[in-house]
N, C-alpha and C. Protein backbone atom coordinates (compact mmCIF):
# COMPACT_ATOMS: atom_id res chain seq x y z
N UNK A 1 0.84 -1.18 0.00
CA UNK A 1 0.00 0.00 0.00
C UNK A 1 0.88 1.24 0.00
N UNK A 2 0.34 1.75 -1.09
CA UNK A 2 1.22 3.46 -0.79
C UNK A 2 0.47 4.36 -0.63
N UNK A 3 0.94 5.47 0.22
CA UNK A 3 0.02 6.92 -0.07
C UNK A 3 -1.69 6.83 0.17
N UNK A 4 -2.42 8.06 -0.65
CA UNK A 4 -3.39 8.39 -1.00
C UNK A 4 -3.62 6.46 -1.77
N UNK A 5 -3.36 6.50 -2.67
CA UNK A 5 -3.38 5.30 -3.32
C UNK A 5 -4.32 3.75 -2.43
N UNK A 6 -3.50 3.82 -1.25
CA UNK A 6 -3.94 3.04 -0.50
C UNK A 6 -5.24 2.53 0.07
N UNK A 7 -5.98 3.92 0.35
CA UNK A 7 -7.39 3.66 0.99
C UNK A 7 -7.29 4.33 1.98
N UNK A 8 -8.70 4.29 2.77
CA UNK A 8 -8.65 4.24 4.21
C UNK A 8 -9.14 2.64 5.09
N UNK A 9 -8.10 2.73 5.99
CA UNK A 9 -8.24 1.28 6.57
C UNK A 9 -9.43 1.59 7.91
N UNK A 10 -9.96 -0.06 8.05
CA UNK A 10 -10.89 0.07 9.37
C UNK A 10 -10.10 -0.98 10.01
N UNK A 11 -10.80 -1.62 10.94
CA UNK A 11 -10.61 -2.91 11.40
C UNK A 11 -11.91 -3.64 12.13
N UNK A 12 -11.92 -4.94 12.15
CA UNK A 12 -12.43 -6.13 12.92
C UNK A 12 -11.37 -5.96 14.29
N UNK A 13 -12.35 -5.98 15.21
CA UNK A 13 -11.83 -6.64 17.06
C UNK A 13 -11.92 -8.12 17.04
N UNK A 14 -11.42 -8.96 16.86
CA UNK A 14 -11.38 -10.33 17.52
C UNK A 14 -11.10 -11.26 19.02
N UNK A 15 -11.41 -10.13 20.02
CA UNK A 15 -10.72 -10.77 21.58
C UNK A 15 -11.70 -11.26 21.81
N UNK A 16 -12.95 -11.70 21.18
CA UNK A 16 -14.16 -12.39 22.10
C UNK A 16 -13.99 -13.85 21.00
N UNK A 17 -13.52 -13.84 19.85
CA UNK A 17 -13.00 -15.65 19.06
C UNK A 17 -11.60 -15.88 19.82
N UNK A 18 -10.85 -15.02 20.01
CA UNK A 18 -9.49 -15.33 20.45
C UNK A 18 -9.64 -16.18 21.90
N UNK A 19 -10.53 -15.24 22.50
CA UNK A 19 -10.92 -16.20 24.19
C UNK A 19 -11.79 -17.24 23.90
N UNK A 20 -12.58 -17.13 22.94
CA UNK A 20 -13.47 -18.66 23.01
C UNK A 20 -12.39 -19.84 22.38
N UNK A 21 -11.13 -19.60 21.87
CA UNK A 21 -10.30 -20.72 21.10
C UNK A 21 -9.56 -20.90 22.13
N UNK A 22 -9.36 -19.83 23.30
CA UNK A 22 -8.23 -20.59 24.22
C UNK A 22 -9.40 -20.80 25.66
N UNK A 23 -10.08 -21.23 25.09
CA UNK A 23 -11.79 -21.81 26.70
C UNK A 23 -12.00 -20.76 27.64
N UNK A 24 -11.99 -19.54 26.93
CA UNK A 24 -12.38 -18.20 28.12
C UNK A 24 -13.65 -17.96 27.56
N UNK A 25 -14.88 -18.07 27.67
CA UNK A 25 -16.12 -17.94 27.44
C UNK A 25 -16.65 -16.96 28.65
N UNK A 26 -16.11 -16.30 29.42
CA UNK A 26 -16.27 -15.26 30.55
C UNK A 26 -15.76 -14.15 29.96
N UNK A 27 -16.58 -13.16 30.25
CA UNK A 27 -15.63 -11.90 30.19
C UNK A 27 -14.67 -11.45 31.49
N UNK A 28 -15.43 -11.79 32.49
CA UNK A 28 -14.38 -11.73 33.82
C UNK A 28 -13.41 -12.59 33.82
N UNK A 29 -13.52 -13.55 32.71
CA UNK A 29 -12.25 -14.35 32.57
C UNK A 29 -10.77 -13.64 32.50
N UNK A 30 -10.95 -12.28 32.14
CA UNK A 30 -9.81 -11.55 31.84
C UNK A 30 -9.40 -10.48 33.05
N UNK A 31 -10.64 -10.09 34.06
CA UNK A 31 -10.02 -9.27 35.09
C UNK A 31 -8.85 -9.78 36.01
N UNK A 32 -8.94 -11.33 36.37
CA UNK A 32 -7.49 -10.91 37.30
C UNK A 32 -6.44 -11.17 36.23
N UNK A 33 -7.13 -11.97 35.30
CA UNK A 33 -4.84 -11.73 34.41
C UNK A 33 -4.34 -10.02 34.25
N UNK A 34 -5.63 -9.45 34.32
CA UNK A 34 -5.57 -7.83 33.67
C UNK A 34 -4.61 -7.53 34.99
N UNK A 35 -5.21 -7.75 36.32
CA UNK A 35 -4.64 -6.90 37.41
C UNK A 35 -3.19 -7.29 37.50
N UNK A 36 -3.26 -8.98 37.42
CA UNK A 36 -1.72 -9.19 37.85
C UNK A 36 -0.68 -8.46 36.91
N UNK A 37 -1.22 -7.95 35.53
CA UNK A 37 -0.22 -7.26 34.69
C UNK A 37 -0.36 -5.71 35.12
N UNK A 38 -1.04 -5.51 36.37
CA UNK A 38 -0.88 -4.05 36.70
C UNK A 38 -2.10 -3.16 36.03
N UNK A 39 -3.22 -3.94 35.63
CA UNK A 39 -4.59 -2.89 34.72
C UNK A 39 -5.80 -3.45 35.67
N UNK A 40 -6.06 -2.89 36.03
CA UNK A 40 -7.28 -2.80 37.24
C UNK A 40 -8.33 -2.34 36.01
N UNK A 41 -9.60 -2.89 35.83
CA UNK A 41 -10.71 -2.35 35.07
C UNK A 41 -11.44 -3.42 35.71
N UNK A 42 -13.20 -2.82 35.87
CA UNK A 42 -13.75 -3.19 36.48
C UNK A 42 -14.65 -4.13 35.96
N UNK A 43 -15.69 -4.90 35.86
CA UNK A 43 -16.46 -6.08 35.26
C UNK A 43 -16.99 -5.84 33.94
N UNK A 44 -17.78 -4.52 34.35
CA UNK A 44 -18.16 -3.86 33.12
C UNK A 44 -17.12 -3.41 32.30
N UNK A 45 -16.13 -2.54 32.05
CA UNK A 45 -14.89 -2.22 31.52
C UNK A 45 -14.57 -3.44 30.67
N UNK A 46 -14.93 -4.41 31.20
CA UNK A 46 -13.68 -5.70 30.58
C UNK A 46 -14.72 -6.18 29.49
N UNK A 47 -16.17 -6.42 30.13
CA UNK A 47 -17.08 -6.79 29.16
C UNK A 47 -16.88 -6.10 28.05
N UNK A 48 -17.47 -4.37 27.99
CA UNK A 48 -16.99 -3.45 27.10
C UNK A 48 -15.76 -3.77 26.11
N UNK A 49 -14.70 -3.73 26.59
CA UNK A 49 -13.81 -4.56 25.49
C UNK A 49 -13.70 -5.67 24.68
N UNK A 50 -14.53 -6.53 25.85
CA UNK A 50 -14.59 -8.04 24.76
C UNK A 50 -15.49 -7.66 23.99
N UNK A 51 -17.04 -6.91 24.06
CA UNK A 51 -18.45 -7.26 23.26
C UNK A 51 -18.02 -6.19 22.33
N UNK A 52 -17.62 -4.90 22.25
CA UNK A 52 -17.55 -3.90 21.47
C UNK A 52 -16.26 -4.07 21.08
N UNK A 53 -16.12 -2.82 19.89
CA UNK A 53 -15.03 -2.71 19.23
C UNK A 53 -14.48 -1.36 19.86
N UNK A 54 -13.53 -1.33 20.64
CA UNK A 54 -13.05 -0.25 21.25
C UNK A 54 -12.41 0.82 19.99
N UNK A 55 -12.38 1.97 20.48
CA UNK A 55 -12.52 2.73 19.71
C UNK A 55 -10.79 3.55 20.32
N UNK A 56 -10.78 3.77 21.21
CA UNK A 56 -9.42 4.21 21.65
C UNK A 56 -8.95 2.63 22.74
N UNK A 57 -7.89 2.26 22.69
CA UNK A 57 -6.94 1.41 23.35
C UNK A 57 -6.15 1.73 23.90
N UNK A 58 -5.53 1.33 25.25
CA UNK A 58 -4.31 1.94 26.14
C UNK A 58 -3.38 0.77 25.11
N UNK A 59 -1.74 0.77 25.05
CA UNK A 59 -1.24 -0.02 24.53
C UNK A 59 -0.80 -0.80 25.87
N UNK A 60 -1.00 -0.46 26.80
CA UNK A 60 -0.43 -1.54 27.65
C UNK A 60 -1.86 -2.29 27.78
N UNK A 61 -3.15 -2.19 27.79
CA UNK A 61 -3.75 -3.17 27.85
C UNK A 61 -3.73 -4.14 26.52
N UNK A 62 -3.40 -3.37 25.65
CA UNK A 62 -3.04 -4.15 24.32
C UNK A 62 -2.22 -5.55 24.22
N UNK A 63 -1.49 -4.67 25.19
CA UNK A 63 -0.02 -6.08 25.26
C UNK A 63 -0.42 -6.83 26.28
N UNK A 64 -0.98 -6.49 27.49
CA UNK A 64 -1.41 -7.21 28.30
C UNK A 64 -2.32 -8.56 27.64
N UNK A 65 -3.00 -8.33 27.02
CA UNK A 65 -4.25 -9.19 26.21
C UNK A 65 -3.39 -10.08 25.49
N UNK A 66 -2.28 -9.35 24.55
CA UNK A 66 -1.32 -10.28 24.06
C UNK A 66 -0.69 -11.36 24.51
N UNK A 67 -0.09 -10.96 26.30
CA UNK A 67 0.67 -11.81 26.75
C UNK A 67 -0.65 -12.89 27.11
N UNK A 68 -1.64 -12.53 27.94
CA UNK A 68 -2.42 -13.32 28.20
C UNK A 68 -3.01 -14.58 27.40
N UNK A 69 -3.50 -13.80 26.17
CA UNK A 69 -3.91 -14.93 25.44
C UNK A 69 -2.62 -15.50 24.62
N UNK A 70 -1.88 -15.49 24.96
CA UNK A 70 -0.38 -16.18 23.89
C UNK A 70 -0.76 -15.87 22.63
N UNK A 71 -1.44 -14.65 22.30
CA UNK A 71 -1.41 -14.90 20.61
C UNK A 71 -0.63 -13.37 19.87
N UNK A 72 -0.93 -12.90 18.74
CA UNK A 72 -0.22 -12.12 18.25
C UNK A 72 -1.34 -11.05 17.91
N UNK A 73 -1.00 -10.00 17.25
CA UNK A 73 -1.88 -8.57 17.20
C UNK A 73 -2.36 -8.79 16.25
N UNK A 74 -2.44 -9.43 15.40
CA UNK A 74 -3.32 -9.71 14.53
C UNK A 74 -3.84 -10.70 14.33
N UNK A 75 -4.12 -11.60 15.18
CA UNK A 75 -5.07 -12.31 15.59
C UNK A 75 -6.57 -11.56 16.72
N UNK A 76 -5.61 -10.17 16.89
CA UNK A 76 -6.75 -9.28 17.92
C UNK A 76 -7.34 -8.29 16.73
N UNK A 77 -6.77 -7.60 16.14
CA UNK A 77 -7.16 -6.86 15.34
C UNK A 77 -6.65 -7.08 13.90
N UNK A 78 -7.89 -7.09 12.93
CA UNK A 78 -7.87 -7.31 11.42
C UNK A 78 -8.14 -6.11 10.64
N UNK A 79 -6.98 -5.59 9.81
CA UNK A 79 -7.10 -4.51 9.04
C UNK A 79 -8.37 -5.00 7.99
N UNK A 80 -9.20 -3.96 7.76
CA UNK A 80 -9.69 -3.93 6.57
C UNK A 80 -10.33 -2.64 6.04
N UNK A 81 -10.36 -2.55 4.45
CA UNK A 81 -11.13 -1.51 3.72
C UNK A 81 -12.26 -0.75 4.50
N UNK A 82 -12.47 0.39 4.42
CA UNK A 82 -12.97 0.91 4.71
C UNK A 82 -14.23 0.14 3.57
N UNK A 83 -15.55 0.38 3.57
CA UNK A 83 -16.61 -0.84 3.02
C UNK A 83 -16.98 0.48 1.99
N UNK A 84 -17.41 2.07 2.51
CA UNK A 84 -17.23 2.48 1.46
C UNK A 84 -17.85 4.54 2.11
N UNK A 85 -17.34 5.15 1.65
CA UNK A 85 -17.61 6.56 1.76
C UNK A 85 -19.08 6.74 2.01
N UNK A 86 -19.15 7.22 3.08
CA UNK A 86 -20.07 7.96 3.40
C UNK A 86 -20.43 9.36 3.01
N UNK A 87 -21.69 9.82 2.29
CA UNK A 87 -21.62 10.79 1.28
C UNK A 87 -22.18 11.93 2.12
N UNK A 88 -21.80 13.28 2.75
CA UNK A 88 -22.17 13.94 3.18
C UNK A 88 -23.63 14.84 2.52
N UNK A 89 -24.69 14.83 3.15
CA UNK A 89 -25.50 15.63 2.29
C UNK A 89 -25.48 16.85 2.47
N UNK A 90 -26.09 18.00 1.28
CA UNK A 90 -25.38 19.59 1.34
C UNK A 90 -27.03 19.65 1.32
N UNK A 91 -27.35 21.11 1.89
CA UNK A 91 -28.49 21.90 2.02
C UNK A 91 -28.63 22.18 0.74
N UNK A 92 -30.33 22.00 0.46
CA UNK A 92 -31.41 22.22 -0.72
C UNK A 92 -30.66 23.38 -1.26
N UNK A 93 -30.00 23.47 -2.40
CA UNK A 93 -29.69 24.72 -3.34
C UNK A 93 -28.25 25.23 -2.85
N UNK A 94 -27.66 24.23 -1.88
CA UNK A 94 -26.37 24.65 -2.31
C UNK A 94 -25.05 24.35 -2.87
N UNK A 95 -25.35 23.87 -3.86
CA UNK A 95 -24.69 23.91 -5.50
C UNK A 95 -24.88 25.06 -6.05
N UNK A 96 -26.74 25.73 -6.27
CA UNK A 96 -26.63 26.68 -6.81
C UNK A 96 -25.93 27.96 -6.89
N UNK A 97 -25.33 28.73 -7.87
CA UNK A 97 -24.84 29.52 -8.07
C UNK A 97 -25.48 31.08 -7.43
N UNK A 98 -24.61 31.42 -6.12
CA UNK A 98 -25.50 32.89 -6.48
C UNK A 98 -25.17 34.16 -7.25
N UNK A 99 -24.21 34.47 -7.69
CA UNK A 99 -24.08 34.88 -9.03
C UNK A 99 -24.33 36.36 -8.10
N UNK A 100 -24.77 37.53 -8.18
CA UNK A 100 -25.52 38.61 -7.89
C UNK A 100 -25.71 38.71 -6.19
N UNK A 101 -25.95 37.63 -6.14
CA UNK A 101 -27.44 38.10 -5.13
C UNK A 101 -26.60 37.50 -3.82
N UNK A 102 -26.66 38.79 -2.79
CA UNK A 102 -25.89 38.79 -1.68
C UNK A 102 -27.10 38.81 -0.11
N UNK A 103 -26.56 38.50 0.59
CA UNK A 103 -28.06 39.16 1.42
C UNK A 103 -27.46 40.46 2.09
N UNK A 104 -28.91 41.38 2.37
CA UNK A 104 -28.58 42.41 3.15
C UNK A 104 -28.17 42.37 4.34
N UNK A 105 -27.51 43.59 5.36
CA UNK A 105 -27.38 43.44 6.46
C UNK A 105 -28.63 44.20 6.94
N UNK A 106 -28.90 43.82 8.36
CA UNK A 106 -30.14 44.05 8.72
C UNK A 106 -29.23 44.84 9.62
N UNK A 107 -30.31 46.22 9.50
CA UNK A 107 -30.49 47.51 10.32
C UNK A 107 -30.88 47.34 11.47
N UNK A 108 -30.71 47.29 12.97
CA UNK A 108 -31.30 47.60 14.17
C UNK A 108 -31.73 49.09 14.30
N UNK A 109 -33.11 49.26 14.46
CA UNK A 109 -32.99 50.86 14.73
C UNK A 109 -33.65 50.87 16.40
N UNK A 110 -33.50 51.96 16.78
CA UNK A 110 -34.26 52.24 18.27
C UNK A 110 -35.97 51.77 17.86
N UNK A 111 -36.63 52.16 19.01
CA UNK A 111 -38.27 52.06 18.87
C UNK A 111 -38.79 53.10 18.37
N UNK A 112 -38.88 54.42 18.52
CA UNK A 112 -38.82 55.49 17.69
C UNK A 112 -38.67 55.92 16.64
N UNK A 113 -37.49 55.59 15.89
CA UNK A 113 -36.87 55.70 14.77
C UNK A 113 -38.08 55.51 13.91
């Protein structure tokens, strides 16, 4: 992959196949290996990581997960294509050209005036 050329990449999370291939079918299966490597996160926290696709990662829990499950980083995370551009939509008529036509500035006057 080079450059622009390349794409934009996404990825697949895989730590919830990675634990069912090495018999962790718990998500608390992972809080005390987490602590003994020094990452305290709480029941929910850990679930969150296995069921979702985390969106920001500490790298030490990264590696932590690594050492734990004996496997490699890409067996946790799978690059892939972005599936495809999302097309921003623009407000009714603005393509159109305004050519001329500017808007005014609006006058405040007193109550009197």
């Amino acid at each position: 992959m080079t450059g622009a050329a390349a794409g934009k990449l996404d990825y697949r999370w895989h730590l919830r196949q990675v634990m069912a291939t090495r018999e962790m079918f718990s998500t608390t299966d992972l809080v005390e290996p987490l602590a003994a490597r020094g990452i305290t996160l709480s029941s929910s926290q850990v679930y969150r990581l296995v069921v979702e696709r985390p969106e920001r990662l500490s790298l030490r829990i990264l590696m932590a997960l690594i050492d734990i499950l004996q496997c490699r980083l890409d067996d946790l995370i799978e690059p892939v294509p972005v599936a495809g551009q999302v097309s921003v939509s623009k407000a009714a008529g603005a393509d159109a050209p305004l050519g001329g036509l500017r808007p005014k500035r609006a006058r405040i006057t007193g109550a009197g005036s």
